[in-house]
Protein backbone atom coordinates (compact mmCIF):
# COMPACT_ATOMS: atom_id res chain seq x y z
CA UNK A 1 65.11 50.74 54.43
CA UNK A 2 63.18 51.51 57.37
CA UNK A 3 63.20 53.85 59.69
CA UNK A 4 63.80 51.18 62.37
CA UNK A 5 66.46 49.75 60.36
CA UNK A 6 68.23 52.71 59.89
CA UNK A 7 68.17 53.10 63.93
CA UNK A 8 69.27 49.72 64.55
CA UNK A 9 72.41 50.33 62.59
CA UNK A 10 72.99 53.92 64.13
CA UNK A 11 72.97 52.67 67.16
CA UNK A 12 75.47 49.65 66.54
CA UNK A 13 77.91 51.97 64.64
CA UNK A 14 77.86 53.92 67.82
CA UNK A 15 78.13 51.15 69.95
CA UNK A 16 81.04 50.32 67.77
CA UNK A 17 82.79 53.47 68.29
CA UNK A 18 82.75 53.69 71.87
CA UNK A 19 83.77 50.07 72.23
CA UNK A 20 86.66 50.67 69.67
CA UNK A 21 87.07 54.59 71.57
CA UNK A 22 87.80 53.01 74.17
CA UNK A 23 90.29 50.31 74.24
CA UNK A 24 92.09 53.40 72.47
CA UNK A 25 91.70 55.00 75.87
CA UNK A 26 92.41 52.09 77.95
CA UNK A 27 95.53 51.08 75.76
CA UNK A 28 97.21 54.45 75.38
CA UNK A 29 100.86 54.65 75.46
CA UNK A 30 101.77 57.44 77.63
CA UNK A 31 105.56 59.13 77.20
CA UNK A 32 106.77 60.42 80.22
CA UNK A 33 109.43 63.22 79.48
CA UNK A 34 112.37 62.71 81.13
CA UNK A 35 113.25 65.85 83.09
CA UNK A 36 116.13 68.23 81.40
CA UNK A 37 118.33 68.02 84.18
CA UNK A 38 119.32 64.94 84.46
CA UNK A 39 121.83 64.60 81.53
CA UNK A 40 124.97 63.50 83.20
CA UNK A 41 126.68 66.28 82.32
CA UNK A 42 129.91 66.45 84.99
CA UNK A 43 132.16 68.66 86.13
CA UNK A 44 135.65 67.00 87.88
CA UNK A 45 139.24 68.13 88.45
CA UNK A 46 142.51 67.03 87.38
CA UNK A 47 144.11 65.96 90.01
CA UNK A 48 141.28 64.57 92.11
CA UNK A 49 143.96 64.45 94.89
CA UNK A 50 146.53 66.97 95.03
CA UNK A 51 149.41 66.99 97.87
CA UNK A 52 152.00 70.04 98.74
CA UNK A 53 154.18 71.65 100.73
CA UNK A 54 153.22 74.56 102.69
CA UNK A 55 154.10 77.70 100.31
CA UNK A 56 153.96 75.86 97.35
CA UNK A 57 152.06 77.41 94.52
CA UNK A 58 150.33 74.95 92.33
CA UNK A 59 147.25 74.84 89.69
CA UNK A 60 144.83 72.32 88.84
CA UNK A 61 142.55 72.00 85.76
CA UNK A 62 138.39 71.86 86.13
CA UNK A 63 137.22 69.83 83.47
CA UNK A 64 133.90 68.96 81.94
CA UNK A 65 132.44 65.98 80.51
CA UNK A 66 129.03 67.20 78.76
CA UNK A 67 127.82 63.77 77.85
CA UNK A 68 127.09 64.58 74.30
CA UNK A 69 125.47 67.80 74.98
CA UNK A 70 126.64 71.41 73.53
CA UNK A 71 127.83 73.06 76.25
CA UNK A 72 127.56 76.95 75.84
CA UNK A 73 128.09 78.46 78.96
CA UNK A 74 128.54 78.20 83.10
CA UNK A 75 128.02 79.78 85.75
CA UNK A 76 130.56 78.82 88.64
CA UNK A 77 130.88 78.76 92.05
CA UNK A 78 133.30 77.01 94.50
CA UNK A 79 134.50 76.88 98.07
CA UNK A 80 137.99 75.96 99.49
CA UNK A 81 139.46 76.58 103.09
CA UNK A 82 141.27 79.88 103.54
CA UNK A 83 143.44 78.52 106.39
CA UNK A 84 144.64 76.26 103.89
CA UNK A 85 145.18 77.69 100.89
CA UNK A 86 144.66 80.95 98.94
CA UNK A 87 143.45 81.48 95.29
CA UNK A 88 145.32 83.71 93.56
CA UNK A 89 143.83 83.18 89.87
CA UNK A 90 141.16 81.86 88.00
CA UNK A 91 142.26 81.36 84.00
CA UNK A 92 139.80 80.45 81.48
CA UNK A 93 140.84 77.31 79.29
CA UNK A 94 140.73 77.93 75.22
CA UNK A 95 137.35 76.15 74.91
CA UNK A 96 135.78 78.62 77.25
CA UNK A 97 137.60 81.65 76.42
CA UNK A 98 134.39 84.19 76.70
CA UNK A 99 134.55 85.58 80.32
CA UNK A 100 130.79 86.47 81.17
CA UNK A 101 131.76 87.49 84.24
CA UNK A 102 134.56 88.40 85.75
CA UNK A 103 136.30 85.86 88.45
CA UNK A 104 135.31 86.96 91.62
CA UNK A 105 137.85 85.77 94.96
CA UNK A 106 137.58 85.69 98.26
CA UNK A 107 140.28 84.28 100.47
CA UNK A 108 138.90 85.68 103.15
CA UNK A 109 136.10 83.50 103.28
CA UNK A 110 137.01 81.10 100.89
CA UNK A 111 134.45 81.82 98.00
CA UNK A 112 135.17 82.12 94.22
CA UNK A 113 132.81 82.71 91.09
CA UNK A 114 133.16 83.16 87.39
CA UNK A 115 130.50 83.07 84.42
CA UNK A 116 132.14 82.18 81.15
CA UNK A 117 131.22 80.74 77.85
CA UNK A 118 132.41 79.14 75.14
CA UNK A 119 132.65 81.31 71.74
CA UNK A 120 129.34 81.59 69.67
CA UNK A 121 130.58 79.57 67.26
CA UNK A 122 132.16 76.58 69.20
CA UNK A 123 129.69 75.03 71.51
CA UNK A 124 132.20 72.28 73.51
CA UNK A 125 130.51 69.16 72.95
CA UNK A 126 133.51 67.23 73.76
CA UNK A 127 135.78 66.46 77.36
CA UNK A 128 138.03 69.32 77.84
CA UNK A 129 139.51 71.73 80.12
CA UNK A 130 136.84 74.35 81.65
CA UNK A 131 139.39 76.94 83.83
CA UNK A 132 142.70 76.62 85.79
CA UNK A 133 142.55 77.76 89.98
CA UNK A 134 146.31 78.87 90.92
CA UNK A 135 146.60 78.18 94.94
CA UNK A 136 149.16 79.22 96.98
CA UNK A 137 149.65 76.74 100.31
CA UNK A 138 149.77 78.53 103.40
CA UNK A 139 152.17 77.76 106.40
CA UNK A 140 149.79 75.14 107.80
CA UNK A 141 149.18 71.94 107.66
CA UNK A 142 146.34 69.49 107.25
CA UNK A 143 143.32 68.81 104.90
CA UNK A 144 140.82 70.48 102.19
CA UNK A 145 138.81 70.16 99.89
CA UNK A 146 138.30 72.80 96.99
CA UNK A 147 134.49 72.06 96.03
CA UNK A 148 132.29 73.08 92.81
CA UNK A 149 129.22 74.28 94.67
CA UNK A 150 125.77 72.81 93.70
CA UNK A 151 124.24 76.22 92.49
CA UNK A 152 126.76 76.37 89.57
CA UNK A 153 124.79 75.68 86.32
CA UNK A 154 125.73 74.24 83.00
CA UNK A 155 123.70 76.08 80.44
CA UNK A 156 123.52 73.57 76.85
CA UNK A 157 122.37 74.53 73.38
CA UNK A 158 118.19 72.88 73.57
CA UNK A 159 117.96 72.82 77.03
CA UNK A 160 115.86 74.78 79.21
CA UNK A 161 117.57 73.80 82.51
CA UNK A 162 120.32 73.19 84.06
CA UNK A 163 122.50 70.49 82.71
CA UNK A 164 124.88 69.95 85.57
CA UNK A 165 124.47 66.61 87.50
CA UNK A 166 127.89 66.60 88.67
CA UNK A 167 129.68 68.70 91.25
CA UNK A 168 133.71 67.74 91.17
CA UNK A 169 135.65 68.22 94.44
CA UNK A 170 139.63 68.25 94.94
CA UNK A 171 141.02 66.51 97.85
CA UNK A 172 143.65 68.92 99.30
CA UNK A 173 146.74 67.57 101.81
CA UNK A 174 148.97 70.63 102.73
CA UNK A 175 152.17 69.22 104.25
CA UNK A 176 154.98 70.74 105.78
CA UNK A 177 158.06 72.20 104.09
C-alpha cells in the first residue's frame, strides 16, 4: 500500500470514531441520584387526636414508619403548650431501648428532647412504637398541639442524611372536669 492509501484510511477510521464518539456523547443516559432525604420515612402519634379532662394524666405513643429503611437512631425534639399541659415523662419503647441522651423537659417553655437508638444488633426496619410522652392536663381549657419539631433527624443504616420526611403532630382538646 501507499503512503496515500494508508492516509486515506487513517483519516476515515478517525472520522469514524468521532462520528461513532459522538452519538455516544449525544445519547448518554444520565442517572440523576435521588437525594438521601427523601425516603418517606415518618414519624406520627397514636392518638392523632387526644381529648381530656383538665387534671387528667394520660400518655400517647410516637411511632415510626421507616419505609423499609433500618432505622438506627433519632434525635428528637418537640414542642407542646405549657398552659395546657405538662410533660412529666418521656419512656423509651423496647425497639429503641438505647437512651443516647437523656430526655430533656421543659414545661416552662414547653420544649422536650431525647437521642435514643435502637440496640446494635436490632436496627427497626419495621412500624413500631418509638417513645411514650406522659402529660398531665392543667386546670384550663382549650386547644394544643404537641408537635415533632423539623430539626429532629432519623439516622438509617446506608444513609448519609437525614431520613425523616415526616414530622407527626397530636391534636390536643383539654376540657373541663
Amino acid at each position: 500500500m501507499t503512503n496515500k492509501k494508508y492516509l486515506g484510511l487513517i483519516v476515515l477510521i478517525l472520522l469514524g470514531a468521532v462520528a461513532v464518539g459522538s452519538w455516544f456523547y449525544l445519547n448518554k443516559i444520565t442517572v440523576k441520584p435521588t437525594p438521601q432525604s427523601i425516603s418517606g420515612v415518618k414519624l406520627y402519634f397514636l392518638p392523632e387526636s387526644f381529648s381530656v379532662k383538665s387534671g387528667d394524666n394520660f400518655t400517647v405513643a410516637l411511632r415510626i414508619d421507616p419505609v423499609g429503611k433500618k432505622i438506627t437512631a433519632q434525635e428528637l425534639y418537640f414542642s407542646f403548650n405549657s398552659e395546657l399541659v405538662n410533660l412529666n415523662r418521656i419512656t423509651t419503647s423496647t425497639a429503641f431501648s438505647v437512651a443516647l441522651m437523656p430526655a430533656e423537659i421543659n414545661n416552662q417553655t414547653g420544649q422536650a428532647s431525647i437521642t435514643l437508638g435502637a440496640p446494635p444488633t436490632a436496627p427497626v426496619g419495621e412500624e413500631s412504637d418509638v417513645l411514650y410522652l406522659n402529660f398531665t392536663a392543667e386546670d384550663q381549657v382549650g386547644r394544643g398541639v404537641v408537635k415533632v419539631e423539623n430539626n429532629s433527624q432519623v439516622a438509617a443504616i446506608g444513609m448519609t442524611a437525614n431520613v425523616l420526611e415526616g414530622f407527626g403532630a397530636l391534636q390536643l382538646r383539654i376540657n373541663r372536669k
